[in-house]
N, C-alpha and C. Protein backbone atom coordinates (compact mmCIF):
# COMPACT_ATOMS: atom_id res chain seq x y z
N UNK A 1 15.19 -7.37 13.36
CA UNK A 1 14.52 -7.90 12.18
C UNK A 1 15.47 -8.82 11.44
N UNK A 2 15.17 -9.86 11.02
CA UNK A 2 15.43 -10.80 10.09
C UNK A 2 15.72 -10.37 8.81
N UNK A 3 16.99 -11.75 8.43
CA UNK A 3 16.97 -11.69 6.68
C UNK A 3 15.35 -12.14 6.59
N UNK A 4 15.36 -11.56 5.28
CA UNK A 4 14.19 -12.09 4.14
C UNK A 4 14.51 -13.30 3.53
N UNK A 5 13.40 -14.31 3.55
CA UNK A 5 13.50 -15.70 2.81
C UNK A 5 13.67 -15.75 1.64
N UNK A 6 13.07 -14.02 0.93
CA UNK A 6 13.32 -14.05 -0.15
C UNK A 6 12.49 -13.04 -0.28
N UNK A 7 12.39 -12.55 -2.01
CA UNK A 7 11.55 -11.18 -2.18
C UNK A 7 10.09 -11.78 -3.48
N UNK A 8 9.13 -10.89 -3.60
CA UNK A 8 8.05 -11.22 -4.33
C UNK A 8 8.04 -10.65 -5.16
N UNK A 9 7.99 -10.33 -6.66
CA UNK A 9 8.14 -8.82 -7.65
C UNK A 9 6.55 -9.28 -8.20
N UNK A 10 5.53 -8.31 -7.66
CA UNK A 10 5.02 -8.41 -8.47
C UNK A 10 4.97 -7.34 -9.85
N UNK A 11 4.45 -8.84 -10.88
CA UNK A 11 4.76 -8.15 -12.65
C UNK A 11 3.04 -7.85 -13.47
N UNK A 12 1.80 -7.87 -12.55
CA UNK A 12 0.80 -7.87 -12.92
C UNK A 12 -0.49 -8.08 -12.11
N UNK A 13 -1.06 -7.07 -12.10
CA UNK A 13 -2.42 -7.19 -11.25
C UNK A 13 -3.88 -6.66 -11.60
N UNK A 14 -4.60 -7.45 -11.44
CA UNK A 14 -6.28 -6.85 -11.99
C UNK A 14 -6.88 -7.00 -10.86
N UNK A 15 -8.19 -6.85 -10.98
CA UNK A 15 -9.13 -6.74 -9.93
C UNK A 15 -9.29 -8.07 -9.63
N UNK A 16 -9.16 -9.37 -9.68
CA UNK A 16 -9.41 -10.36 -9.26
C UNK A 16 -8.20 -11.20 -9.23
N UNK A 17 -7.13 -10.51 -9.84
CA UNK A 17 -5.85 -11.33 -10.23
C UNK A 17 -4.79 -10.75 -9.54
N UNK A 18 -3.39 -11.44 -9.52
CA UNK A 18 -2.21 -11.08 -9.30
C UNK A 18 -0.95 -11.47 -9.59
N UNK A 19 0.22 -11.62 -10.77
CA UNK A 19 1.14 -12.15 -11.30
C UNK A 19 2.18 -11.86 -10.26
N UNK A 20 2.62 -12.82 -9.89
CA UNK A 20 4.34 -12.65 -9.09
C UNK A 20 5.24 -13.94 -10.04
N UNK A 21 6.60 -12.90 -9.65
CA UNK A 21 7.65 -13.89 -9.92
C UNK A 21 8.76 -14.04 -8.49
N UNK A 22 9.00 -15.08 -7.87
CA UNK A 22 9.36 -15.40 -6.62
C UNK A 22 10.89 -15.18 -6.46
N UNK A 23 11.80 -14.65 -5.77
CA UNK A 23 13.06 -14.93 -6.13
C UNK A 23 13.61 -15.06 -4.45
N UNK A 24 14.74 -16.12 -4.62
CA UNK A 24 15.21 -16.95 -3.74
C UNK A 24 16.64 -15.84 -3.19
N UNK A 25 16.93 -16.11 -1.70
CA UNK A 25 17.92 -14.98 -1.61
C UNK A 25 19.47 -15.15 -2.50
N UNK A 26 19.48 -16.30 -3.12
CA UNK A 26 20.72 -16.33 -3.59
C UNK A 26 20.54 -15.81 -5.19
N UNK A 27 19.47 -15.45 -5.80
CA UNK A 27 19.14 -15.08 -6.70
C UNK A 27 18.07 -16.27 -8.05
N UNK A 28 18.14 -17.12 -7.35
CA UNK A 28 17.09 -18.53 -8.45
C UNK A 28 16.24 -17.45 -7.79
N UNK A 29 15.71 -18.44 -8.94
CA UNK A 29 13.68 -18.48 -8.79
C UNK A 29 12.86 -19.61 -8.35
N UNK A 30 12.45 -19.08 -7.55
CA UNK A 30 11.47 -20.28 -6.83
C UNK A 30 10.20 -20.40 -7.94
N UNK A 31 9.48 -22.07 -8.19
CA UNK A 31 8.37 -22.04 -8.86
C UNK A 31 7.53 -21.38 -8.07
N UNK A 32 7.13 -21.86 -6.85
CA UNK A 32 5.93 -22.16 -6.23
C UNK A 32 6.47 -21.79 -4.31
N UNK A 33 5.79 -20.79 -3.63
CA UNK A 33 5.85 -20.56 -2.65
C UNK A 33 4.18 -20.62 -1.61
N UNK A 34 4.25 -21.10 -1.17
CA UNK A 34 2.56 -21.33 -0.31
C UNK A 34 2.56 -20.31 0.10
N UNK A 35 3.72 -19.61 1.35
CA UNK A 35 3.46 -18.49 1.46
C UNK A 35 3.63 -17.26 0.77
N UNK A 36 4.77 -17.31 -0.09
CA UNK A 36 4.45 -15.96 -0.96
C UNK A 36 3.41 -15.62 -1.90
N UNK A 37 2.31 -16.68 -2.16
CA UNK A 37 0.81 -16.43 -2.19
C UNK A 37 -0.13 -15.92 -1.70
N UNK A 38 0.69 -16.49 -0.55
CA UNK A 38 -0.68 -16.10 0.47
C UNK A 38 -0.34 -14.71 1.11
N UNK A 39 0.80 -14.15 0.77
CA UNK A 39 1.47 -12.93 1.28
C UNK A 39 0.82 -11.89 0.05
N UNK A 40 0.96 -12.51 -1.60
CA UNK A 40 0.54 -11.50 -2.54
C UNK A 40 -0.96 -11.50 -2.64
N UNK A 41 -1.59 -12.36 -1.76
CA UNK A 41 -3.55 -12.69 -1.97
C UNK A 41 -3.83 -11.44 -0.90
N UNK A 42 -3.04 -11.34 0.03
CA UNK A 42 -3.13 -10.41 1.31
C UNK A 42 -3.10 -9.04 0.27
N UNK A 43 -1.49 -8.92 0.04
CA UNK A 43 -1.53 -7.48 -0.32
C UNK A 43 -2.48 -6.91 -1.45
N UNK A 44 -2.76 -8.16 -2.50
CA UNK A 44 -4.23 -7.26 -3.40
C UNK A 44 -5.15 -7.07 -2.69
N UNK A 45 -5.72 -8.06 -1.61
CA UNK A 45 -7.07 -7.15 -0.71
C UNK A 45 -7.93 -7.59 -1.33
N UNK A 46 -8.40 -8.09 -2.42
CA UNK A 46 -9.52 -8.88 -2.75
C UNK A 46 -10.12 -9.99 -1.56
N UNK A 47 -11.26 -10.19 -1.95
CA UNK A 47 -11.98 -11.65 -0.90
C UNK A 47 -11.73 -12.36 -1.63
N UNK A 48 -11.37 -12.92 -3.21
CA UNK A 48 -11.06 -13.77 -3.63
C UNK A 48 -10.31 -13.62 -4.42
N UNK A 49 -9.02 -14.24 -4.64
CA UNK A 49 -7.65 -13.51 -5.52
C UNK A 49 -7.29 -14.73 -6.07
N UNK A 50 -6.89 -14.72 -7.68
CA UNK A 50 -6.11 -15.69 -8.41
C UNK A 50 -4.41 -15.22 -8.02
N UNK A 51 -3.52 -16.14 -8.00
CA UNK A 51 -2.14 -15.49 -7.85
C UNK A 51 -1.40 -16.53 -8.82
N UNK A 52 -0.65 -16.09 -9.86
CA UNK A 52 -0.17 -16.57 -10.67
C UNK A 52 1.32 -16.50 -10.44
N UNK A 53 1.91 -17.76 -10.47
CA UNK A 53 3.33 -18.12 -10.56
C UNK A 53 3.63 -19.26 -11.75
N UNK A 54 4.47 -18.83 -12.47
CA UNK A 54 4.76 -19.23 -13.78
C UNK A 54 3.26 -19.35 -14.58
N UNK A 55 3.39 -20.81 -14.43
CA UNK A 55 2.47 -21.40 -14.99
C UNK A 55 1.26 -22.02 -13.91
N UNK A 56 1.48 -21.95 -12.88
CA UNK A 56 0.42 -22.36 -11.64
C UNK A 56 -0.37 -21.12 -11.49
N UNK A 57 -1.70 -21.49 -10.87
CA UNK A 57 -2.49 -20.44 -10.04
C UNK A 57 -2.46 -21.18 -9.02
N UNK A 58 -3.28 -20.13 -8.33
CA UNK A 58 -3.56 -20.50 -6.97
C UNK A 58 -4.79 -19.33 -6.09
N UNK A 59 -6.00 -19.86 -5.92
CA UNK A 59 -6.68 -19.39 -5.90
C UNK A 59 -6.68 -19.56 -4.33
N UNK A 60 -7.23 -17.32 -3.67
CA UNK A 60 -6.72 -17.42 -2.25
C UNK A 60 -8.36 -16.94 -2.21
N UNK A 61 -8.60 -17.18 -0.88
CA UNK A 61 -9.87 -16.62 -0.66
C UNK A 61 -9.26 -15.91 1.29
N UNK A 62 -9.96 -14.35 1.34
CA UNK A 62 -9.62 -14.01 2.41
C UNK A 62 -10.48 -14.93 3.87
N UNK A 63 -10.30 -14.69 4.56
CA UNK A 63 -10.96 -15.17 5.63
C UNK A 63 -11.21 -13.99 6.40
N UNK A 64 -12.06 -13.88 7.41
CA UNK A 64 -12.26 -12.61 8.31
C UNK A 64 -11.31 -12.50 9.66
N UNK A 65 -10.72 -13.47 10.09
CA UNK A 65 -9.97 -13.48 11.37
C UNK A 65 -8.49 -13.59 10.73
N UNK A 66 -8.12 -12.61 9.30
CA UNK A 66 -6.60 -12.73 9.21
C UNK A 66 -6.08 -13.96 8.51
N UNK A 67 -6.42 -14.80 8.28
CA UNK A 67 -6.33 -16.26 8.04
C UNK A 67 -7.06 -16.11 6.45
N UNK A 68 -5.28 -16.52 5.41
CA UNK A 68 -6.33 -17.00 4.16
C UNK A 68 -6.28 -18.20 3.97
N UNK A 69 -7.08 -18.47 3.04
CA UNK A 69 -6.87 -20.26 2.60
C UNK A 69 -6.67 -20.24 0.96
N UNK A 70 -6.11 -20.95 0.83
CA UNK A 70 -5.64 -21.13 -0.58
C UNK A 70 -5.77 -22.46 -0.94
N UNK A 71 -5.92 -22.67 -2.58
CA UNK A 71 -6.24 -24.18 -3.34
C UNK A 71 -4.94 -24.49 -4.20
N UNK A 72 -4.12 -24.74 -3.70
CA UNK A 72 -2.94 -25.04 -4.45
C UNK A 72 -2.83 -26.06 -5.61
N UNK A 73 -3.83 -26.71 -5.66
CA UNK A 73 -3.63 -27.55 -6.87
C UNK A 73 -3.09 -28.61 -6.29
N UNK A 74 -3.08 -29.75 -7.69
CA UNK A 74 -2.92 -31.10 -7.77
C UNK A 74 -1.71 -31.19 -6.70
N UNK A 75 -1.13 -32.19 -6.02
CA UNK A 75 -0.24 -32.56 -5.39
C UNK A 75 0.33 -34.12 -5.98
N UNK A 76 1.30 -34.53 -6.20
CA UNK A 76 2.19 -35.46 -6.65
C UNK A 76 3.04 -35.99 -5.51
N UNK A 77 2.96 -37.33 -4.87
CA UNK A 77 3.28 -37.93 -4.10
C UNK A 77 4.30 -39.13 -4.48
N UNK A 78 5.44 -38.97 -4.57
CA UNK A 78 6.91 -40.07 -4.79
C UNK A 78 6.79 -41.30 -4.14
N UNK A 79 7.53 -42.64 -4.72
CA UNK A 79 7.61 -43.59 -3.46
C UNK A 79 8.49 -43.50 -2.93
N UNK A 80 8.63 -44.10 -1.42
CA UNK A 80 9.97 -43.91 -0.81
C UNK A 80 11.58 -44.05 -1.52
N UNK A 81 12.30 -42.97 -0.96
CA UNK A 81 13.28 -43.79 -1.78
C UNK A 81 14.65 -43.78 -0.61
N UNK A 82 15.62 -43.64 -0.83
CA UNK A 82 17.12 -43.61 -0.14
C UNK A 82 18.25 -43.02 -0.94
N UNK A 83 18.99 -42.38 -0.37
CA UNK A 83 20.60 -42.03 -0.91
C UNK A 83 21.23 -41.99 0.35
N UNK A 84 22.64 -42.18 0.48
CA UNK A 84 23.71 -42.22 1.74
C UNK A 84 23.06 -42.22 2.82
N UNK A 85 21.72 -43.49 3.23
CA UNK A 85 21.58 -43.59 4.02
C UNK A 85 20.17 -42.66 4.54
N UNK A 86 19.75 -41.62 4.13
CA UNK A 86 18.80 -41.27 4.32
C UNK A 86 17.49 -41.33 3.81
N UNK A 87 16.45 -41.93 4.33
CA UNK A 87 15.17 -42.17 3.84
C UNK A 87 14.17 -40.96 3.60
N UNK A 88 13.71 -40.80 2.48
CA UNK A 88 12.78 -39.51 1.94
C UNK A 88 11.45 -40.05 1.17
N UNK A 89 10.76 -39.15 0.81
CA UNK A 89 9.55 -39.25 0.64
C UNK A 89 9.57 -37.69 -0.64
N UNK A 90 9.87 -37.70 -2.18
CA UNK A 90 9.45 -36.63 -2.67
C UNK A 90 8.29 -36.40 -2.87
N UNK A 91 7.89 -35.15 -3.13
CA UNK A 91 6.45 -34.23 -2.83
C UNK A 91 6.64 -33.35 -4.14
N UNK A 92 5.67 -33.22 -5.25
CA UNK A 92 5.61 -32.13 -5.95
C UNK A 92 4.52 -30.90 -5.71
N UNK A 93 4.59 -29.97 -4.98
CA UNK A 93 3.52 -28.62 -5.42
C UNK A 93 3.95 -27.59 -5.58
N UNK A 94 4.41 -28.27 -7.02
CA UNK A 94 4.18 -26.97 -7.93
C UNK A 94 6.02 -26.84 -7.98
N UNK A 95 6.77 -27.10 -7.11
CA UNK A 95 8.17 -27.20 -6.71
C UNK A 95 8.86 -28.24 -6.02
N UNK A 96 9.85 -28.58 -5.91
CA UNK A 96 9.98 -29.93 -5.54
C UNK A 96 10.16 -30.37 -4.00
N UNK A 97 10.41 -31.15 -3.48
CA UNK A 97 10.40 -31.28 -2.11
C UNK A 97 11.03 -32.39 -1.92
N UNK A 98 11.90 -33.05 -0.53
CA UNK A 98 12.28 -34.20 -0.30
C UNK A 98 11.55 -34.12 1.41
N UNK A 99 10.85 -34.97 1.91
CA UNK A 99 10.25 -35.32 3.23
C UNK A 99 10.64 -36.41 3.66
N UNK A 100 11.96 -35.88 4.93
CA UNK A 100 12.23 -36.92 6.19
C UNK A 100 11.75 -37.34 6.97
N UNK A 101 11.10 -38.36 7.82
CA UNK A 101 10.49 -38.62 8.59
C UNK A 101 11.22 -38.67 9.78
N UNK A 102 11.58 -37.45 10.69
CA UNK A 102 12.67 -37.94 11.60
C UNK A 102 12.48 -36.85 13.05
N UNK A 103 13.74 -36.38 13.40
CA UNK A 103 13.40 -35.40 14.36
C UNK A 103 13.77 -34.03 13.87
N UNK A 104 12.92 -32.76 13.75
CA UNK A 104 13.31 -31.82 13.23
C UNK A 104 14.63 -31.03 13.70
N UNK A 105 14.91 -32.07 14.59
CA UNK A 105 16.44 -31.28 15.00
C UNK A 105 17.79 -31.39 13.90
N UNK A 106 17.61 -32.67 13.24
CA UNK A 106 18.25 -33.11 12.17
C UNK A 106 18.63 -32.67 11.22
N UNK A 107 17.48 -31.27 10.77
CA UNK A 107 17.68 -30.31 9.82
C UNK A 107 18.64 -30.19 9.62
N UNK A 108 19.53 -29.21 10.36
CA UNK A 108 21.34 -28.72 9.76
C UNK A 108 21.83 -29.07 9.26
N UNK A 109 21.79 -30.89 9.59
CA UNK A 109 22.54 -31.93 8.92
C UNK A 109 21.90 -32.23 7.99
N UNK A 110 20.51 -32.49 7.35
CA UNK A 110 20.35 -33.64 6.38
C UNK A 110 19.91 -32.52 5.32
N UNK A 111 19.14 -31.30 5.77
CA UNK A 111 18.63 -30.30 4.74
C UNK A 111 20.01 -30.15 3.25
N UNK A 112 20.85 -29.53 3.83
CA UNK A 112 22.21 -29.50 2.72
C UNK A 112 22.49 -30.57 2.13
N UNK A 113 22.65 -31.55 3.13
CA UNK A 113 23.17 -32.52 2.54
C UNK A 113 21.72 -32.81 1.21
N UNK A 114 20.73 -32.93 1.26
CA UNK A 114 19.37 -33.33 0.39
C UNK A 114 19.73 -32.30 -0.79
N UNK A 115 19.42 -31.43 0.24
CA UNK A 115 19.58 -30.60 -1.32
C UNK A 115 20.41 -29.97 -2.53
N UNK A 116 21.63 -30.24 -2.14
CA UNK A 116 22.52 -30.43 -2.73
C UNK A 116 22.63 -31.90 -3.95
N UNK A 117 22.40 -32.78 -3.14
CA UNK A 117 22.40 -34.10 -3.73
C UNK A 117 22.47 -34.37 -5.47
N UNK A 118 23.24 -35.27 -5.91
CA UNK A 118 23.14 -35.36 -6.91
C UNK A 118 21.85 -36.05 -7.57
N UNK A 119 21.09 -36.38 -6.52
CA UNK A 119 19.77 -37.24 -6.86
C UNK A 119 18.84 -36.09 -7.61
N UNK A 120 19.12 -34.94 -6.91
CA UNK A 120 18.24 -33.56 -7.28
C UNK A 120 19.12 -32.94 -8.22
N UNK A 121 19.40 -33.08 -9.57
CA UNK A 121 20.09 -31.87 -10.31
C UNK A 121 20.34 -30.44 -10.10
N UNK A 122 18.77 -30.21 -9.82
CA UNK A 122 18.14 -29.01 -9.77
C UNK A 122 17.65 -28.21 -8.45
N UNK A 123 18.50 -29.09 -7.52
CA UNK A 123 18.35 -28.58 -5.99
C UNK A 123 16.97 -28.98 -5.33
N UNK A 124 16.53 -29.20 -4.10
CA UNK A 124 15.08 -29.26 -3.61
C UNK A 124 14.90 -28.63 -2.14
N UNK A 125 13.66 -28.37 -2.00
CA UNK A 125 13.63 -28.46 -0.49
C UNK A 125 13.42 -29.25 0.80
N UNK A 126 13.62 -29.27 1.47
CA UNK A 126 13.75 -30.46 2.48
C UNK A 126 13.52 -30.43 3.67
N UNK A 127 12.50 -31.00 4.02
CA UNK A 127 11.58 -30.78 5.93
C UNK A 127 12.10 -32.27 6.39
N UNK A 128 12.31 -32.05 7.46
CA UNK A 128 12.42 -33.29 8.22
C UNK A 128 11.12 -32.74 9.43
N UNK A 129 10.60 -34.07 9.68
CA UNK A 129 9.09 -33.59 10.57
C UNK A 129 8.96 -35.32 11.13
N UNK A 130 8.11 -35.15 11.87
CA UNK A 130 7.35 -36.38 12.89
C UNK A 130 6.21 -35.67 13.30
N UNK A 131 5.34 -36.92 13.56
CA UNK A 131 4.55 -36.67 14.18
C UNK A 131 4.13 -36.32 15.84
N UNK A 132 3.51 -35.18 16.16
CA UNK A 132 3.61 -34.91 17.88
C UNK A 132 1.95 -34.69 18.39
N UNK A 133 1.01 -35.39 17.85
CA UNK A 133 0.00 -35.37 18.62
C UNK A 133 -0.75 -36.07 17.25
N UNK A 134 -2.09 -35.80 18.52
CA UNK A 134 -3.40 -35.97 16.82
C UNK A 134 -3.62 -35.02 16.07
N UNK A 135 -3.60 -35.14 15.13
CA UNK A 135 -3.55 -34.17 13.87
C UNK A 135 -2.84 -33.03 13.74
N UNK A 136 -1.47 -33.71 14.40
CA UNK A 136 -0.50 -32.38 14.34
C UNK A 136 0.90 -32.89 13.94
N UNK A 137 2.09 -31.80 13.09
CA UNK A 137 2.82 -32.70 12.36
C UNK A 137 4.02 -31.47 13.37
N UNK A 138 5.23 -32.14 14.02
CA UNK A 138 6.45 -30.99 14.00
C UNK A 138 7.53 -30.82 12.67
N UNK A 139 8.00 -30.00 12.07
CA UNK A 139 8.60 -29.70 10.96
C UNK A 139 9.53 -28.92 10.93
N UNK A 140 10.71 -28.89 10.25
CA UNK A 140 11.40 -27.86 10.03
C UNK A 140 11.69 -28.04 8.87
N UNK A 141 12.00 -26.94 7.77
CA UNK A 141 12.76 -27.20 6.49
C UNK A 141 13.91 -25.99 6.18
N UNK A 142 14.47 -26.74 5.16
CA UNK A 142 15.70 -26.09 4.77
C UNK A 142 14.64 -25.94 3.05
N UNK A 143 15.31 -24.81 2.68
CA UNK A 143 14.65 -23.96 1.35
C UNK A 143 15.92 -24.18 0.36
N UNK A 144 15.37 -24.82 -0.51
CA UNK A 144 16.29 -24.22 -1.92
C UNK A 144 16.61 -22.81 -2.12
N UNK A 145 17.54 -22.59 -2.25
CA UNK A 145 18.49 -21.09 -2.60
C UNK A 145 18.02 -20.61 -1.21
N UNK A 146 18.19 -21.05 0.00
CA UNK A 146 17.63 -19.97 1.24
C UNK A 146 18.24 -20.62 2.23
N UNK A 147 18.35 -21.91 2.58
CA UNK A 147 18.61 -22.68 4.24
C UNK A 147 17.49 -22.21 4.72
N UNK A 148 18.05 -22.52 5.80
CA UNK A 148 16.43 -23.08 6.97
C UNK A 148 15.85 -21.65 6.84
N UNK A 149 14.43 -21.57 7.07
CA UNK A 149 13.33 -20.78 7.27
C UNK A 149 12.50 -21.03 8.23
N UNK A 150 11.83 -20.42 8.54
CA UNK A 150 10.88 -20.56 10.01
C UNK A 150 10.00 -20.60 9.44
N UNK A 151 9.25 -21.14 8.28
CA UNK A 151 7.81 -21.40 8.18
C UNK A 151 7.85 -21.69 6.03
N UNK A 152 7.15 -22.47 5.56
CA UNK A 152 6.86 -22.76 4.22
C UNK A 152 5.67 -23.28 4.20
N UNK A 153 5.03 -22.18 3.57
CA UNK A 153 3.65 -23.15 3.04
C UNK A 153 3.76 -24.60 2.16
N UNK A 154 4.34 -24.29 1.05
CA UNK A 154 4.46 -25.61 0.18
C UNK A 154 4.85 -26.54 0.80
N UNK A 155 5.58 -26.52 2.00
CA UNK A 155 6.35 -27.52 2.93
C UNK A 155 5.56 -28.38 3.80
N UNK A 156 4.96 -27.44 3.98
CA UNK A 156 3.24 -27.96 4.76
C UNK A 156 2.56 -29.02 4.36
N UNK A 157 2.69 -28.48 2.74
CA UNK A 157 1.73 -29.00 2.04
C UNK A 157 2.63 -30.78 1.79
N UNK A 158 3.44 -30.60 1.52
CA UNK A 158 4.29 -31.42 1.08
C UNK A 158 4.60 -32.53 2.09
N UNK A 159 4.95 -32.01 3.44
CA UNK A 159 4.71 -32.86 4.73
C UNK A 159 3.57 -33.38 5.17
N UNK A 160 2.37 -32.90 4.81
CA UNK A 160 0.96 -33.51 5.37
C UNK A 160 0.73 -34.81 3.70
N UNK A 161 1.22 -34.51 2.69
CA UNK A 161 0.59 -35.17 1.68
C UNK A 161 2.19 -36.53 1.80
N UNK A 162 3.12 -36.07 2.55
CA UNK A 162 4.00 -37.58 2.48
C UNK A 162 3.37 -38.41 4.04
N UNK A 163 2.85 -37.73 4.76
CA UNK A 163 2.49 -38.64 6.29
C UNK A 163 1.14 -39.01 5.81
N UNK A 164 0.43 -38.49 4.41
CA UNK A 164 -1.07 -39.49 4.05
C UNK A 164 -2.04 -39.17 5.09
N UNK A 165 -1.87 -37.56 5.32
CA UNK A 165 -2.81 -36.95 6.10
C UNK A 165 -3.43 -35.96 5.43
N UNK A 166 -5.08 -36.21 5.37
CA UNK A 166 -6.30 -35.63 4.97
C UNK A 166 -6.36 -34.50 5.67
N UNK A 167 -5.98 -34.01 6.90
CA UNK A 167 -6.36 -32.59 7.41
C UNK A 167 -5.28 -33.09 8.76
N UNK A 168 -4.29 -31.62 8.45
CA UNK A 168 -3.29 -31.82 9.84
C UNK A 168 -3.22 -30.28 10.00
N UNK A 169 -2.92 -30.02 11.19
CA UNK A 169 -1.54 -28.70 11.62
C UNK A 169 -0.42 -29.44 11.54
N UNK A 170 0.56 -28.48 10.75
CA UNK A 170 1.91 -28.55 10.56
C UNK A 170 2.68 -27.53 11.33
N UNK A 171 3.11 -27.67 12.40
CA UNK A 171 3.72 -26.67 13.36
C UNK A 171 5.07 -26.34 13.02
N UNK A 172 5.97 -25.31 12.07
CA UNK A 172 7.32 -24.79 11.69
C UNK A 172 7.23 -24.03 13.27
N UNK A 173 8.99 -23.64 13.40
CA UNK A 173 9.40 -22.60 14.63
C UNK A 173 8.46 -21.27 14.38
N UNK A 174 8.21 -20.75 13.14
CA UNK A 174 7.93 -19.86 12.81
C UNK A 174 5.80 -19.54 12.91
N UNK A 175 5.36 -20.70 13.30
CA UNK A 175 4.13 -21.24 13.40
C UNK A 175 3.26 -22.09 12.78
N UNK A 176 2.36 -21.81 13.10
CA UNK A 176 1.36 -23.61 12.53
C UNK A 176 0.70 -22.74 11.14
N UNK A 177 0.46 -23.98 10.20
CA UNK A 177 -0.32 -23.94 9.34
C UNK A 177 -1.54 -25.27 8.80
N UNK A 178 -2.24 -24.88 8.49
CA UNK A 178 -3.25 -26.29 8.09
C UNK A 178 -3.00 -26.13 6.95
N UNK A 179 -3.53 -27.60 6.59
CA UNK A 179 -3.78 -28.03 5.56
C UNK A 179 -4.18 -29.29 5.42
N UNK A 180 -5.55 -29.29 4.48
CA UNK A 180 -6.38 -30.40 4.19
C UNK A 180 -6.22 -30.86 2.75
N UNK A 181 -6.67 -31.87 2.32
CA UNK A 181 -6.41 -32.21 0.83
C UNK A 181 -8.25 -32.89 0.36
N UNK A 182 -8.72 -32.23 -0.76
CA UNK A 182 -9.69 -32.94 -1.26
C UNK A 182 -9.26 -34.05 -2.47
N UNK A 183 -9.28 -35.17 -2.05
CA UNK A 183 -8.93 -35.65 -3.85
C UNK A 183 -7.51 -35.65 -3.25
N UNK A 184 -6.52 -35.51 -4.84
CA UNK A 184 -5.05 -34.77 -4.67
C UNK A 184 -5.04 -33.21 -4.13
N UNK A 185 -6.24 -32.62 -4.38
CA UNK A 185 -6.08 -31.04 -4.05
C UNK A 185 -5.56 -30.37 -3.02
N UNK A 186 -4.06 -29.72 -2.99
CA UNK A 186 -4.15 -28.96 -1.24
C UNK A 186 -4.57 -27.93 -1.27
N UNK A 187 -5.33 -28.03 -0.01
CA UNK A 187 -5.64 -26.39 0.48
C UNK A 187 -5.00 -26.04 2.01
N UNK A 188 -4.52 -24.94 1.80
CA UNK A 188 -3.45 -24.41 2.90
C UNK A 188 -3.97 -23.29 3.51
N UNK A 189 -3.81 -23.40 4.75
CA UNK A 189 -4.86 -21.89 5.48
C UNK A 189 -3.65 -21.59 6.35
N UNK A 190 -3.40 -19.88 6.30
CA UNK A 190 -2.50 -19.90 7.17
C UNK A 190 -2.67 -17.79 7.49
N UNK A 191 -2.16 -17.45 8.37
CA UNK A 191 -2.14 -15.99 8.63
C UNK A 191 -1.35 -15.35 7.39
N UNK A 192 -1.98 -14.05 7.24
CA UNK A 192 -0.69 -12.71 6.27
C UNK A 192 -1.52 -11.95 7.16
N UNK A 193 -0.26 -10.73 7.29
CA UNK A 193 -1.15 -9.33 7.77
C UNK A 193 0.34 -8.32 7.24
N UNK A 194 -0.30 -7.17 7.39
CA UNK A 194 0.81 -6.09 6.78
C UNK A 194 1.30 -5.49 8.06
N UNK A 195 2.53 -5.21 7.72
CA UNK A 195 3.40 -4.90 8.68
C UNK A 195 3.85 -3.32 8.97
N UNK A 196 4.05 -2.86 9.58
CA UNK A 196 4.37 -1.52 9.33
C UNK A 196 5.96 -0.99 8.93
């Protein structure tokens, strides 16, 4: 078994609701996690769950084959920009993001280096991804307060809304996730199940 990407506390729950506060393994706080939503929409068990982080919701609805989908809200799309040479694309949902357009092998190298950056005060996260079919994106990211992870929802989200794709799979090592956008809106569908 694996480190943990990080832990979920939840601080509040009703019958339709669920308050978490996200924390990163080095001890920050993450705003906004796609999957630790979709991990706390699972464990309330509702068919339709609000999940509150800070000041965001995020409304999950179960699915019957294991698979929830969630409405993450507005998405905020950067123009290109550059530092030492590397070309990015920032992404806001809900937390910040920098998107490489490159080969996800690149990670090791450019993730630290991004997120560290003095461009980011406040640290970010960082996928480097390309495209590998029709309507499919390859990805890897490095996590604020975490290094690389095998799978981010927000990352998803963040990689399909910098490649200006309306409905993709985003394939992490860790597996695929969709995500479509209405408007600015993402919605992210992806597996939770409980573990023993």
């Amino acid at each position: 078994m694996g480190d943990a990407d990080g832990i979920l506390e939840v601080t509040g729950a009703g019958d339709d609701w669920v308050e978490i506060v996200i924390w990163n393994p080095d001890g920050s706080r993450a705003e906004m996690s796609g999957n630790g939503t979709r991990i706390a929409a699972r464990w309330h068990g509702g068919e339709t769950v609000t999940v509150r982080v800070g000041p965001r919701e995020v409304h999950a609805r179960l699915l019957d084959d294991g698979l929830v989908e969630q409405d993450l809200g507005e998405v905020v799309v950067g123009e290109p920009e550059e530092v030492d040479g590397l070309r990015f694309t920032t992404v806001d949902v809900g937390n910040p993001h920098a998107v490489v357009e490159g080969d996800p092998a690149e990670l090791p190298r450019i993730g630290p280096l991004l997120e560290l950056h003095q461009r980011f005060p406040n640290r970010t996260n960082v996928q480097v991804a390309r495209r590998s079919g029709a309507g499919e994106l390859a990805a890897r990211v490095w996590e604020r307060g975490a290094g690389e992870t095998a799978s981010s929802g927000s990352s998803a989200v963040a990689v399909a809304a910098a490649f200006g794709c309306d409905a993709v799979t985003v394939r992490f090592p860790g597996g695929p996730l969709h995500v479509r956008f209405e408007g600015r809106r993402a919605f992210l569908t992806g597996p939770a199940g409980r573990v023993a």
